[in-house]
C-alpha atoms as a PDB file:
ATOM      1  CA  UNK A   1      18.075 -28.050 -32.504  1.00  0.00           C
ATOM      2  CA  UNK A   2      20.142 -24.920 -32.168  1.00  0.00           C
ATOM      3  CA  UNK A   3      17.604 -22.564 -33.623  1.00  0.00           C
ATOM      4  CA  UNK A   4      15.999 -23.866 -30.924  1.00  0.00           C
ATOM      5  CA  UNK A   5      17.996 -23.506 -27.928  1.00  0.00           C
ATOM      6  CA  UNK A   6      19.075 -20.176 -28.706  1.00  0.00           C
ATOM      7  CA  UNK A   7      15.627 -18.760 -29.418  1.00  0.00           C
ATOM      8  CA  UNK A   8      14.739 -20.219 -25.727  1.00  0.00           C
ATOM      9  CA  UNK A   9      18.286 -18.649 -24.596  1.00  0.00           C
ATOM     10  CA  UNK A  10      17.288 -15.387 -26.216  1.00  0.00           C
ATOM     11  CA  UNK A  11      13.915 -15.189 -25.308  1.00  0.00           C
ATOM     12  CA  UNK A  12      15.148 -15.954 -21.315  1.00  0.00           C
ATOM     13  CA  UNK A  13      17.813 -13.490 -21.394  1.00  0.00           C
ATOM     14  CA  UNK A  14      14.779 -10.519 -22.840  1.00  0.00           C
ATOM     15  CA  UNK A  15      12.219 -11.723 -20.291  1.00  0.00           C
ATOM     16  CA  UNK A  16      15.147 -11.434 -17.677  1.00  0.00           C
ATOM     17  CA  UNK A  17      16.326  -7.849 -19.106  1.00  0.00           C
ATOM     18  CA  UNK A  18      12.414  -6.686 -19.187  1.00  0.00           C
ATOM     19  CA  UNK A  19      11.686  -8.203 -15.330  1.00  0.00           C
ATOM     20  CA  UNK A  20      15.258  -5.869 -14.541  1.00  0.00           C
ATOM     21  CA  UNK A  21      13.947  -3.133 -15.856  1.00  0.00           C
ATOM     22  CA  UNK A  22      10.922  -3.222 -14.159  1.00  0.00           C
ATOM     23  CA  UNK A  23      12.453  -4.248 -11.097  1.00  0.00           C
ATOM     24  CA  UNK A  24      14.799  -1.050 -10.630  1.00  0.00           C
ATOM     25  CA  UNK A  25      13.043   1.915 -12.523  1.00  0.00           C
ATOM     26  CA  UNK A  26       8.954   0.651 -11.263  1.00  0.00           C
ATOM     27  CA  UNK A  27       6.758   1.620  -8.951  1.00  0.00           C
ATOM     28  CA  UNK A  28       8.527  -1.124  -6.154  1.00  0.00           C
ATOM     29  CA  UNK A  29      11.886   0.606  -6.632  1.00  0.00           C
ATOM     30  CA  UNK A  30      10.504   4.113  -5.099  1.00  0.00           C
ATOM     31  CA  UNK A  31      12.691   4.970  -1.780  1.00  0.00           C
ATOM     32  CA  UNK A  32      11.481   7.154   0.528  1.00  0.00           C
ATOM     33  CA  UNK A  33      14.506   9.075   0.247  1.00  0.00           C
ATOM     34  CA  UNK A  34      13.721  10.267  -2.982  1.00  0.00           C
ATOM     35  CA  UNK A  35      10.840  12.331  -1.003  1.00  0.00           C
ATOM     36  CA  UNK A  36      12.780  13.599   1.642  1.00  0.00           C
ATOM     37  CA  UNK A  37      12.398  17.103   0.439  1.00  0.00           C
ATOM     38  CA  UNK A  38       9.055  17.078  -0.018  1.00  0.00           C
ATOM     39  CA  UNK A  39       6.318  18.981   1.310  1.00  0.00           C
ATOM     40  CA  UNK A  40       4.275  19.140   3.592  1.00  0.00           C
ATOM     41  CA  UNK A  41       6.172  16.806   6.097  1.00  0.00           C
ATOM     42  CA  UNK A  42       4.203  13.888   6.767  1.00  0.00           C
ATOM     43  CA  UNK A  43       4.066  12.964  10.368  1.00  0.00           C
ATOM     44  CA  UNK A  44       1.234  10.546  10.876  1.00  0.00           C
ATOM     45  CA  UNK A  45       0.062  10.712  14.423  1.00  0.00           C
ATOM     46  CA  UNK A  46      -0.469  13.963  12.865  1.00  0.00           C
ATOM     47  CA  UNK A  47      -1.996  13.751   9.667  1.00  0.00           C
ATOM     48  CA  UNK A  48      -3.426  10.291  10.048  1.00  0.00           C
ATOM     49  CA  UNK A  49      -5.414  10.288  12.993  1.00  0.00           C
ATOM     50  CA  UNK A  50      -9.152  10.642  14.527  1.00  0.00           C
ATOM     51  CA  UNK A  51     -12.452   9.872  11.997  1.00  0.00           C
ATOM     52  CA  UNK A  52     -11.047   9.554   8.270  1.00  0.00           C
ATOM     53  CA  UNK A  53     -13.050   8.820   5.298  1.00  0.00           C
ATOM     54  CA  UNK A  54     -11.460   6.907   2.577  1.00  0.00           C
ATOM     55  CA  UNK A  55     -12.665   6.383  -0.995  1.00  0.00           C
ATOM     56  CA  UNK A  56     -10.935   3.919  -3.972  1.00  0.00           C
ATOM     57  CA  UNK A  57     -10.588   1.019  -6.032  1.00  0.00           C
ATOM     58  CA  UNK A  58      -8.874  -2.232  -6.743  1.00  0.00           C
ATOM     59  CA  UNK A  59      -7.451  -3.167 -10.526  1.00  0.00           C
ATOM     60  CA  UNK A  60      -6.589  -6.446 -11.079  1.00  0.00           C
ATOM     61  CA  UNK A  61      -3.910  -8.059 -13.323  1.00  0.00           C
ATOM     62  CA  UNK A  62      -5.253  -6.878 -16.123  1.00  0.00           C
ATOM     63  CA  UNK A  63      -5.568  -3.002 -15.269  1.00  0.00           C
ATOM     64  CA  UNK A  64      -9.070  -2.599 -14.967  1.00  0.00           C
ATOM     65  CA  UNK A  65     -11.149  -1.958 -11.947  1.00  0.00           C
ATOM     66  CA  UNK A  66     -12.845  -4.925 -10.569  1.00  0.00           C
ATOM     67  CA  UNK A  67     -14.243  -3.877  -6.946  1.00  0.00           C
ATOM     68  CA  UNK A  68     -14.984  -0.092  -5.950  1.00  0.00           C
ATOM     69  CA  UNK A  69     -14.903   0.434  -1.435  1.00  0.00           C
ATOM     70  CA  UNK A  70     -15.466   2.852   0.810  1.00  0.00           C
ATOM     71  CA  UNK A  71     -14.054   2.765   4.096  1.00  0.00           C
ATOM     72  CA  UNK A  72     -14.304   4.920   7.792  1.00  0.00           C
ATOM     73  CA  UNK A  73     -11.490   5.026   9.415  1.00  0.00           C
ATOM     74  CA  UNK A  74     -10.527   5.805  13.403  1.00  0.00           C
ATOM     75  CA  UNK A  75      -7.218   5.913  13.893  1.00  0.00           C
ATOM     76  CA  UNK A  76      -5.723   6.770  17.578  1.00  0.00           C
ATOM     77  CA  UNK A  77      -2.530   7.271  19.226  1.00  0.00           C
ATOM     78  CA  UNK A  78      -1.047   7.370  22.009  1.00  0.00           C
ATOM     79  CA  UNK A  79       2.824   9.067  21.259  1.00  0.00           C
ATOM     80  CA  UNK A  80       4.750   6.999  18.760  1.00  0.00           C
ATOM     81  CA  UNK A  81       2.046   3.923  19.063  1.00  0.00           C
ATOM     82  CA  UNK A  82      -0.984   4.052  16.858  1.00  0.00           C
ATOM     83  CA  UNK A  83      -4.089   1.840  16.005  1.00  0.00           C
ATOM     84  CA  UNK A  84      -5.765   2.397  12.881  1.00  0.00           C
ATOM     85  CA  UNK A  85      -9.119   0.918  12.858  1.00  0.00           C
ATOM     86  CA  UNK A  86     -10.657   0.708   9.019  1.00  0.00           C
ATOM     87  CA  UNK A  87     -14.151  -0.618   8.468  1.00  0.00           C
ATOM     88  CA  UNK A  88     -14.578  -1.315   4.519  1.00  0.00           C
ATOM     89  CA  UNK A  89     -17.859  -1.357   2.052  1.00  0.00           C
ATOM     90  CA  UNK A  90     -16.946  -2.713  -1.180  1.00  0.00           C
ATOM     91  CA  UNK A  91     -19.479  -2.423  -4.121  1.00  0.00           C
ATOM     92  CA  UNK A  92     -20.734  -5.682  -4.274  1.00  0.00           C
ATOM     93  CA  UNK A  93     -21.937  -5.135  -0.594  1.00  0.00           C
ATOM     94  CA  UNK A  94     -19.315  -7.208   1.753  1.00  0.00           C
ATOM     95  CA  UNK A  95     -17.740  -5.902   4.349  1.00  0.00           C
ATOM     96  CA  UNK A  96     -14.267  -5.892   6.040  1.00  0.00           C
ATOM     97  CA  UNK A  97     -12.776  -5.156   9.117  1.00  0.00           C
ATOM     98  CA  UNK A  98      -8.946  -4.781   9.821  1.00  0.00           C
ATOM     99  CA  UNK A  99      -6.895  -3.051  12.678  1.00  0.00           C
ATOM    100  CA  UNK A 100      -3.431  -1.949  11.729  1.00  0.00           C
ATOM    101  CA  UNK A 101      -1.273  -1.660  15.011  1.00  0.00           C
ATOM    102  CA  UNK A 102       1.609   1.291  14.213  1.00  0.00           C
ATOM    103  CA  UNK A 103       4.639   2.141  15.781  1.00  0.00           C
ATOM    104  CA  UNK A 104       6.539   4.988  14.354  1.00  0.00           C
ATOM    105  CA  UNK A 105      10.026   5.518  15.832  1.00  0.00           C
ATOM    106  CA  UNK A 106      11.998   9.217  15.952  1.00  0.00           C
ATOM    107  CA  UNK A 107      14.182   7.749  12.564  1.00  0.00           C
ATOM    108  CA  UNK A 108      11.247   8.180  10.848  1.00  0.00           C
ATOM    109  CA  UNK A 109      11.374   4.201  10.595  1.00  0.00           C
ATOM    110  CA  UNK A 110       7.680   2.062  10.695  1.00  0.00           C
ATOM    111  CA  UNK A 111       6.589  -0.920  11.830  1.00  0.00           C
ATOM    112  CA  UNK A 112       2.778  -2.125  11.328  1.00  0.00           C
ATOM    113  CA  UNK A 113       0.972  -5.817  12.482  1.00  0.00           C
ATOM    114  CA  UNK A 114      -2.669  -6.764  11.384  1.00  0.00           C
ATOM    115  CA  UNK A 115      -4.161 -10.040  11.425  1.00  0.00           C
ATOM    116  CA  UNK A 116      -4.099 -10.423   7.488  1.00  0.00           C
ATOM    117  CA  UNK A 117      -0.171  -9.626   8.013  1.00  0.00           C
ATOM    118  CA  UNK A 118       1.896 -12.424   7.869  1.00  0.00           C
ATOM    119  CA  UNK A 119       4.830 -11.450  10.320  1.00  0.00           C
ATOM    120  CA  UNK A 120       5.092  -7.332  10.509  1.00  0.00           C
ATOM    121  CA  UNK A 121       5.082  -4.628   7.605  1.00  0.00           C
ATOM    122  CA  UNK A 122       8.584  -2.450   7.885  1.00  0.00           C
ATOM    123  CA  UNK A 123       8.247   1.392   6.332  1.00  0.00           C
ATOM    124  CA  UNK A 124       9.583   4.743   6.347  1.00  0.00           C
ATOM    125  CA  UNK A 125       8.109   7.860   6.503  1.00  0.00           C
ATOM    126  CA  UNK A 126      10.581  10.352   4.668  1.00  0.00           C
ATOM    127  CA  UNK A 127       9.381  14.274   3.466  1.00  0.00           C
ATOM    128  CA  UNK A 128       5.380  14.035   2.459  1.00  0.00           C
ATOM    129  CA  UNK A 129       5.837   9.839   1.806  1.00  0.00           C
ATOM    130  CA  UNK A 130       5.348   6.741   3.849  1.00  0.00           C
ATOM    131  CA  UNK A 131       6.346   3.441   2.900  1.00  0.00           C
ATOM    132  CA  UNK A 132       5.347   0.077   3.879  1.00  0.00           C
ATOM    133  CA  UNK A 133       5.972  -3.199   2.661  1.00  0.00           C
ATOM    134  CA  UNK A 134       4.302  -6.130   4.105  1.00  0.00           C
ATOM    135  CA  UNK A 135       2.640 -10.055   2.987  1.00  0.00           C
ATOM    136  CA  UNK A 136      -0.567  -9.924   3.353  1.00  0.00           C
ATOM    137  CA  UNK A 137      -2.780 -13.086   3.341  1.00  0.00           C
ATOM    138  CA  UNK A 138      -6.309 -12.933   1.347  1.00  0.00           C
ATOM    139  CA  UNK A 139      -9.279 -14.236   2.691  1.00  0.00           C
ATOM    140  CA  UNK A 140     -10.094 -17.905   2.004  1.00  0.00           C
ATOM    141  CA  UNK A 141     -13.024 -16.654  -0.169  1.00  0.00           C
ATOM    142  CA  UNK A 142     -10.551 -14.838  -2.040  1.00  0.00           C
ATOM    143  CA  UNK A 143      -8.082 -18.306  -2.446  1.00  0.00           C
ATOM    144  CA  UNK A 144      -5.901 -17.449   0.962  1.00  0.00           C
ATOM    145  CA  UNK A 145      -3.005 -16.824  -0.980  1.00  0.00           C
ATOM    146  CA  UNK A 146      -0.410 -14.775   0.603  1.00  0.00           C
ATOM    147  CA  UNK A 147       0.829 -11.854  -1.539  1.00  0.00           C
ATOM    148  CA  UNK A 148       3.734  -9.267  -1.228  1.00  0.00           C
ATOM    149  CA  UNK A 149       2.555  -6.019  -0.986  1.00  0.00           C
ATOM    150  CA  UNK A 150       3.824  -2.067  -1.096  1.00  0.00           C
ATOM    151  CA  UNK A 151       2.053   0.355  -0.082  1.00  0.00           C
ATOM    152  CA  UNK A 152       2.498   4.332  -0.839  1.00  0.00           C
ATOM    153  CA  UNK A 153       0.939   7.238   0.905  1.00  0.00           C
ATOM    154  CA  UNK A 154       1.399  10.579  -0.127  1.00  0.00           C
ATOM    155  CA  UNK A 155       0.390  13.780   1.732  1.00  0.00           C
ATOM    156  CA  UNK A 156      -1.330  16.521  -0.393  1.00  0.00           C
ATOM    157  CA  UNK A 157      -1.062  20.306   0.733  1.00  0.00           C
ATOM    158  CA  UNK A 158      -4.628  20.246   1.466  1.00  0.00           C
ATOM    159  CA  UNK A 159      -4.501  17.243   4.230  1.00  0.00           C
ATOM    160  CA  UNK A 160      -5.665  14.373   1.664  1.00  0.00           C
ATOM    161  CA  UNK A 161      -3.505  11.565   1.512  1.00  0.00           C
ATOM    162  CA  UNK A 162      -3.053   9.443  -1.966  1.00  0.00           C
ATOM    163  CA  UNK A 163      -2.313   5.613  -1.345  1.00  0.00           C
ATOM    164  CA  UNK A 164      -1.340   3.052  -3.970  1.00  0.00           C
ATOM    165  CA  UNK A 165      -0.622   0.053  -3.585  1.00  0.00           C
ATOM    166  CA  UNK A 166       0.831  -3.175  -5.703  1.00  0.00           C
ATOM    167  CA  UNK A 167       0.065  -6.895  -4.809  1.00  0.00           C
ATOM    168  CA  UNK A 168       2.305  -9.120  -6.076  1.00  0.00           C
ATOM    169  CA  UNK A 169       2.770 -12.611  -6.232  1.00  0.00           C
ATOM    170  CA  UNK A 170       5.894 -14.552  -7.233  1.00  0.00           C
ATOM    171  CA  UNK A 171       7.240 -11.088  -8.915  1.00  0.00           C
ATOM    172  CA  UNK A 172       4.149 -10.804 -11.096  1.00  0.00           C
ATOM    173  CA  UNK A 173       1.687  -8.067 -10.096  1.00  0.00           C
ATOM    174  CA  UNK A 174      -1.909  -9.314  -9.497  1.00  0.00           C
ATOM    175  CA  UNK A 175      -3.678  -6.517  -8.146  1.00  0.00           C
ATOM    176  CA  UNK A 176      -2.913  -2.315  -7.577  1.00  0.00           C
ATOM    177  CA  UNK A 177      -5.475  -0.027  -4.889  1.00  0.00           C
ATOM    178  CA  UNK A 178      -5.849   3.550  -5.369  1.00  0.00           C
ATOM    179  CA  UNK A 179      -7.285   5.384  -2.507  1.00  0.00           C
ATOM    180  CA  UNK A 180      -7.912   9.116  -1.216  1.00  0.00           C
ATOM    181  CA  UNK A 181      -7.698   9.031   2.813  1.00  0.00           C
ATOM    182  CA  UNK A 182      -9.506  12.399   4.279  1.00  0.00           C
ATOM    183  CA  UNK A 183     -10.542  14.154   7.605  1.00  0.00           C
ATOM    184  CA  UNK A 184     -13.958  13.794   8.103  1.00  0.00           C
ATOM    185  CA  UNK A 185     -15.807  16.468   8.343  1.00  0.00           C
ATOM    186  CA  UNK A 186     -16.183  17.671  11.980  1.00  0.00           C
ATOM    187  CA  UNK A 187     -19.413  19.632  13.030  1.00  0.00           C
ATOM    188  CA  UNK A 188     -17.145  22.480  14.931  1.00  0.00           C
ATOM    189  CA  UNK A 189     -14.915  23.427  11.584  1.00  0.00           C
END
């Protein structure tokens, strides 16, 4: 009986070391501080704003890809208030529709509501990064369940933002995006 209980003590105290170690040196424990030398200086009702294109994919728990989307995006604002409209395609042919409602405030802080949002995603926007952090509920197709979610953007030199994003649910990741955010071509350039 004690080879027992301290193989299930030891085996706890490694699973709680490993979820430690992921906790403060992953992808979730980014700041946007760590970016505030970074450039170009990412100032979104600059850089994310009018017709955008965006391209990317979804990996689930496992790592691999299981959807591939396209989106257009239209994103407008009026001073430190923004609404980004995004209108998705995923491979499989359904569609999705979702209108993120910004505010950006001079402390580079961010707030951002959508209907899939369960109460308001709270950011920063610090050198070339944003950060956002938000729950965000799945369709009922897709089992409703509400997941915590971070979102990165990074902007490149040449205008492209990166985004990545984690999905998480109780602590365990269930899902990571990838996506390339771009101008669309305008017929005067």
């Amino acid at each position: 009986m004690t080879n027992v209980l301290l193989f299930l003590a030891s085996t706890g105290l490694a699973l709680a070391i490993f979820a430690a170690i992921r906790h403060f040196t992953g992808f979730v424990s980014q700041k946007a501080s760590e970016y505030a030398d970074n450039v170009p200086s990412l100032v979104l009702p600059q850089h994310l704003r009018g017709d955008m294109s965006c391209e990317g994919m979804i990996f689930g728990p496992t790592g691999r890809v299981t959807s591939r989307f396209q989106a257009d995006i239209v994103v407008t604002w009026d001073g430190p208030e923004g609404v980004m409209k995004e209108h998705f395609l995923y491979d499989d042919g359904t569609t999705q529709d979702r209108a993120w409602h910004l505010h950006v405030a001079t402390d580079g802080s961010v707030r951002a509501e959508a209907s899939d949002v369960v109460g308001a995603g709270t950011g920063r926007v610090e050198g070339n990064a944003v950060n956002l952090r938000y729950k965000i509920r799945l369709p009922v197709e897709n089992g409703g369940h509400v997941l915590d979610a971070v979102d990165w953007m990074y902007l490149q030199q040449d205008g492209v933002i990166l985004n990545r994003s984690q999905f998480r649910k109780f602590g365990i990741k269930v899902a990571e995006l990838f996506c390339i955010i771009r101008p669309k071509e305008r017929p005067d350039a």
